[in-house]
Protein backbone atom coordinates (compact mmCIF):
# COMPACT_ATOMS: atom_id res chain seq x y z
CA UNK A 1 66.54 -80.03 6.30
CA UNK A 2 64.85 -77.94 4.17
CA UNK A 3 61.53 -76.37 4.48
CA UNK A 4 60.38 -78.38 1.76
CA UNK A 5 58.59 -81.74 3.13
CA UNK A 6 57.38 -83.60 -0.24
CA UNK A 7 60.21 -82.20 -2.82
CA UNK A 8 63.10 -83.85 -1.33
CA UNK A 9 63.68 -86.23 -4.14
CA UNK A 10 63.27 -82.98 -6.53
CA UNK A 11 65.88 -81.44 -4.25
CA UNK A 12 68.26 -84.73 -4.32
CA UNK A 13 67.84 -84.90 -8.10
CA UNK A 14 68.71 -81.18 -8.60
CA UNK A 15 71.93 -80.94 -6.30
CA UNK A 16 73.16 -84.58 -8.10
CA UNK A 17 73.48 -86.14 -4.64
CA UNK A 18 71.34 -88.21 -2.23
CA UNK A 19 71.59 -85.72 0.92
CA UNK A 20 68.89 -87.44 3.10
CA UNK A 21 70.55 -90.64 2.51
CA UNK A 22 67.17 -92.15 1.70
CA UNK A 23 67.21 -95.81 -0.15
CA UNK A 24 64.02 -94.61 -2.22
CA UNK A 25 65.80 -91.77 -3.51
CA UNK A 26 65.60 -91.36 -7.39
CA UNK A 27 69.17 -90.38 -7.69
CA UNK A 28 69.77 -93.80 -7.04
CA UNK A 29 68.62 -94.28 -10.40
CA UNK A 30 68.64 -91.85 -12.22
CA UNK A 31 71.57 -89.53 -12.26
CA UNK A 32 70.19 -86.21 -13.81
CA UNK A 33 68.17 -83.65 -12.48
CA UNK A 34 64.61 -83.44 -12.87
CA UNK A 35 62.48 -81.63 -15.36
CA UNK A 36 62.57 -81.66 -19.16
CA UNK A 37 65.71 -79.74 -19.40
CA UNK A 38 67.54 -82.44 -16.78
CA UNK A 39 69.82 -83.91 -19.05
CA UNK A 40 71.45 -80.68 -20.55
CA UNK A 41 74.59 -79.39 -19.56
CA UNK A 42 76.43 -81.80 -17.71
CA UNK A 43 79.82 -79.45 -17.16
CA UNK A 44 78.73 -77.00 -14.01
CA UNK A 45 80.40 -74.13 -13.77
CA UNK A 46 82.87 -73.19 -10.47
CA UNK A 47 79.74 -70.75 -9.24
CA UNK A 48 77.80 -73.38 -9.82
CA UNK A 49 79.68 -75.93 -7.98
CA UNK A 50 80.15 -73.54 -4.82
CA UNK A 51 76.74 -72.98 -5.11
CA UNK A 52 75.47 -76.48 -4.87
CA UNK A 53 77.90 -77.09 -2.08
CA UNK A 54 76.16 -74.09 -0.33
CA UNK A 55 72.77 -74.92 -1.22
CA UNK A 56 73.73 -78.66 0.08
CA UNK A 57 75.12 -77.12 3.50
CA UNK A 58 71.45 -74.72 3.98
CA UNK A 59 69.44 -78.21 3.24
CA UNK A 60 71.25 -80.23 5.48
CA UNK A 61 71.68 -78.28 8.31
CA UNK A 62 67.80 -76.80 8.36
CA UNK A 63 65.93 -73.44 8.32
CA UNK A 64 69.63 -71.94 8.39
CA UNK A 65 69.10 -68.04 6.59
CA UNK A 66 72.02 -66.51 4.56
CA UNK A 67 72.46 -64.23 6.81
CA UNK A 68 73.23 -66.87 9.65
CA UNK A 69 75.07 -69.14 7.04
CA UNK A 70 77.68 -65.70 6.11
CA UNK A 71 78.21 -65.09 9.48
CA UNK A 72 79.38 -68.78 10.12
CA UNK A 73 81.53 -68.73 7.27
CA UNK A 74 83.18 -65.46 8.23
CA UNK A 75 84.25 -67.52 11.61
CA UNK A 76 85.03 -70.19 9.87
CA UNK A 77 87.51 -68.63 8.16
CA UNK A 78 88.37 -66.60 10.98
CA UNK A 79 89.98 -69.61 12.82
CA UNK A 80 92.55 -71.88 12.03
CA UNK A 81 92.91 -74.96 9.88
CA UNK A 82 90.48 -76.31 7.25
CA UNK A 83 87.40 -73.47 6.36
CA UNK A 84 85.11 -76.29 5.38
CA UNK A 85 85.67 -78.51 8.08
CA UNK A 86 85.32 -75.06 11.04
CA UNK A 87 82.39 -74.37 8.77
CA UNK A 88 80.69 -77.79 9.25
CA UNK A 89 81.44 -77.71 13.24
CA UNK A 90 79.69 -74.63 13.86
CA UNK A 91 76.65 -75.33 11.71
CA UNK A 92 76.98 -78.79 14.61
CA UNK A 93 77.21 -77.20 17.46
CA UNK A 94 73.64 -75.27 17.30
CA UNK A 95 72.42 -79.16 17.46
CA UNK A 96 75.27 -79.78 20.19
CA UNK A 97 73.62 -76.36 22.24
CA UNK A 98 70.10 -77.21 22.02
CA UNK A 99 70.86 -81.33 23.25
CA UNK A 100 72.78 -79.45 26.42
CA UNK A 101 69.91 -77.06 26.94
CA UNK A 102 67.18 -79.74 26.98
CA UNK A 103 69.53 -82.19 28.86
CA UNK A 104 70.31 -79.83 31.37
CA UNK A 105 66.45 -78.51 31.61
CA UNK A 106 64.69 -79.30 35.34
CA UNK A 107 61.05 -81.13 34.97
CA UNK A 108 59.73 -77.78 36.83
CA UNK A 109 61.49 -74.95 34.15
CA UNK A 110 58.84 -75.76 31.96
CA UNK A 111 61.19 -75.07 29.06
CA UNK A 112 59.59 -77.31 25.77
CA UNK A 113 61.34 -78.68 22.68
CA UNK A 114 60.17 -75.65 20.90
CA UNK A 115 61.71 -72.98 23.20
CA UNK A 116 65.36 -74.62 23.37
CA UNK A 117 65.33 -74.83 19.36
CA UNK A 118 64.04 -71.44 18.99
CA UNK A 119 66.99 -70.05 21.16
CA UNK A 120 69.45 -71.87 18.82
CA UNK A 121 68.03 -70.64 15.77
CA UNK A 122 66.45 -73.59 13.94
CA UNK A 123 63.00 -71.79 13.00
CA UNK A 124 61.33 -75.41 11.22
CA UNK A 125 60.36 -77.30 13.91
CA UNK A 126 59.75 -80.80 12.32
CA UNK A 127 62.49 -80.40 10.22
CA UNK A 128 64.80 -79.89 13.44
CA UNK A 129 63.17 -82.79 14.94
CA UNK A 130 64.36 -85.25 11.52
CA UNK A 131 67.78 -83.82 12.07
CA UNK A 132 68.11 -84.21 15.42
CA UNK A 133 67.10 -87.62 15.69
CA UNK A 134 69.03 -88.24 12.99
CA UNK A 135 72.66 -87.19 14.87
CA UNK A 136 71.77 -88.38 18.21
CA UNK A 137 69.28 -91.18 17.78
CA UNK A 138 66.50 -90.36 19.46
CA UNK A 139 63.80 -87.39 19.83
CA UNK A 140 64.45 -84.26 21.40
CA UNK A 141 61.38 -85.22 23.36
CA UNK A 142 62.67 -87.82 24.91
CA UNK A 143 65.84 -85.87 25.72
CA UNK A 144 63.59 -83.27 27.67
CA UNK A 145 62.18 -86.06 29.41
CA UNK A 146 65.53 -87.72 31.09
């Protein structure tokens, strides 16, 4: 998610796609971006296109910096098979790390949601919390808690 709490929809409108997969969304209905210049060019360029995909990817995945997001792609394309698909399993498997760390955590460690996403890297706390619930169905609260 991005750090952005009320200009989602802006954000949905400008990439052309419903990320959130919210039923409110206005790219539901309309299909240009927002502003008074939203229905110009409708041809994007390649940079723009791998752009948007980026842009798409930092949203998505939450508070995730360039720097972080290079280094990911440089192992992505490091291992074998498909770049995009490696890249989209490591960007997972900070959520997959910080479910195992508070799954894992003891009632007396006194570790907190906070700490475990910290370690991983996810520096917007709410907006980890949305995502998280999001892939596992539940709160990372209530993970701590089992």
């Amino acid at each position: 998610m991005t750090k952005r709490i009320r200009a989602k929809h802006k954000i949905d409108r400008r990439l052309g796609e419903n990320i959130w997969g919210r039923p409110k969304s206005p790219i539901n209905k309309r299909e240009y971006g927002p502003g008074q210049h939203g229905q110009g060019r409708q041809k994007p360029t390649d940079y723009r296109l791998q752009l948007m995909a980026k842009q798409r990817l930092k949203g998505y995945y939450g508070s995730v910096s360039e720097r972080q997001l290079r280094r990911y792609y440089i192992e992505a394309v490091r291992r074998r098979g498909d770049t995009g698909e490696n890249l989209v399993e490591l960007l997972e498997r900070r959520l997959d790390a910080v479910r195992q760390t508070l799954m894992a955590a003891m009632p007396g460690d006194g570790l907190s949601v906070t700490e475990a996403a910290q370690r991983w890297g996810f520096g917007h706390l709410g907006n980890f919390s949305v995502l998280y619930r999001q892939r596992f169905g539940e709160s990372p609260s209530t993970t701590l808690r089992r």
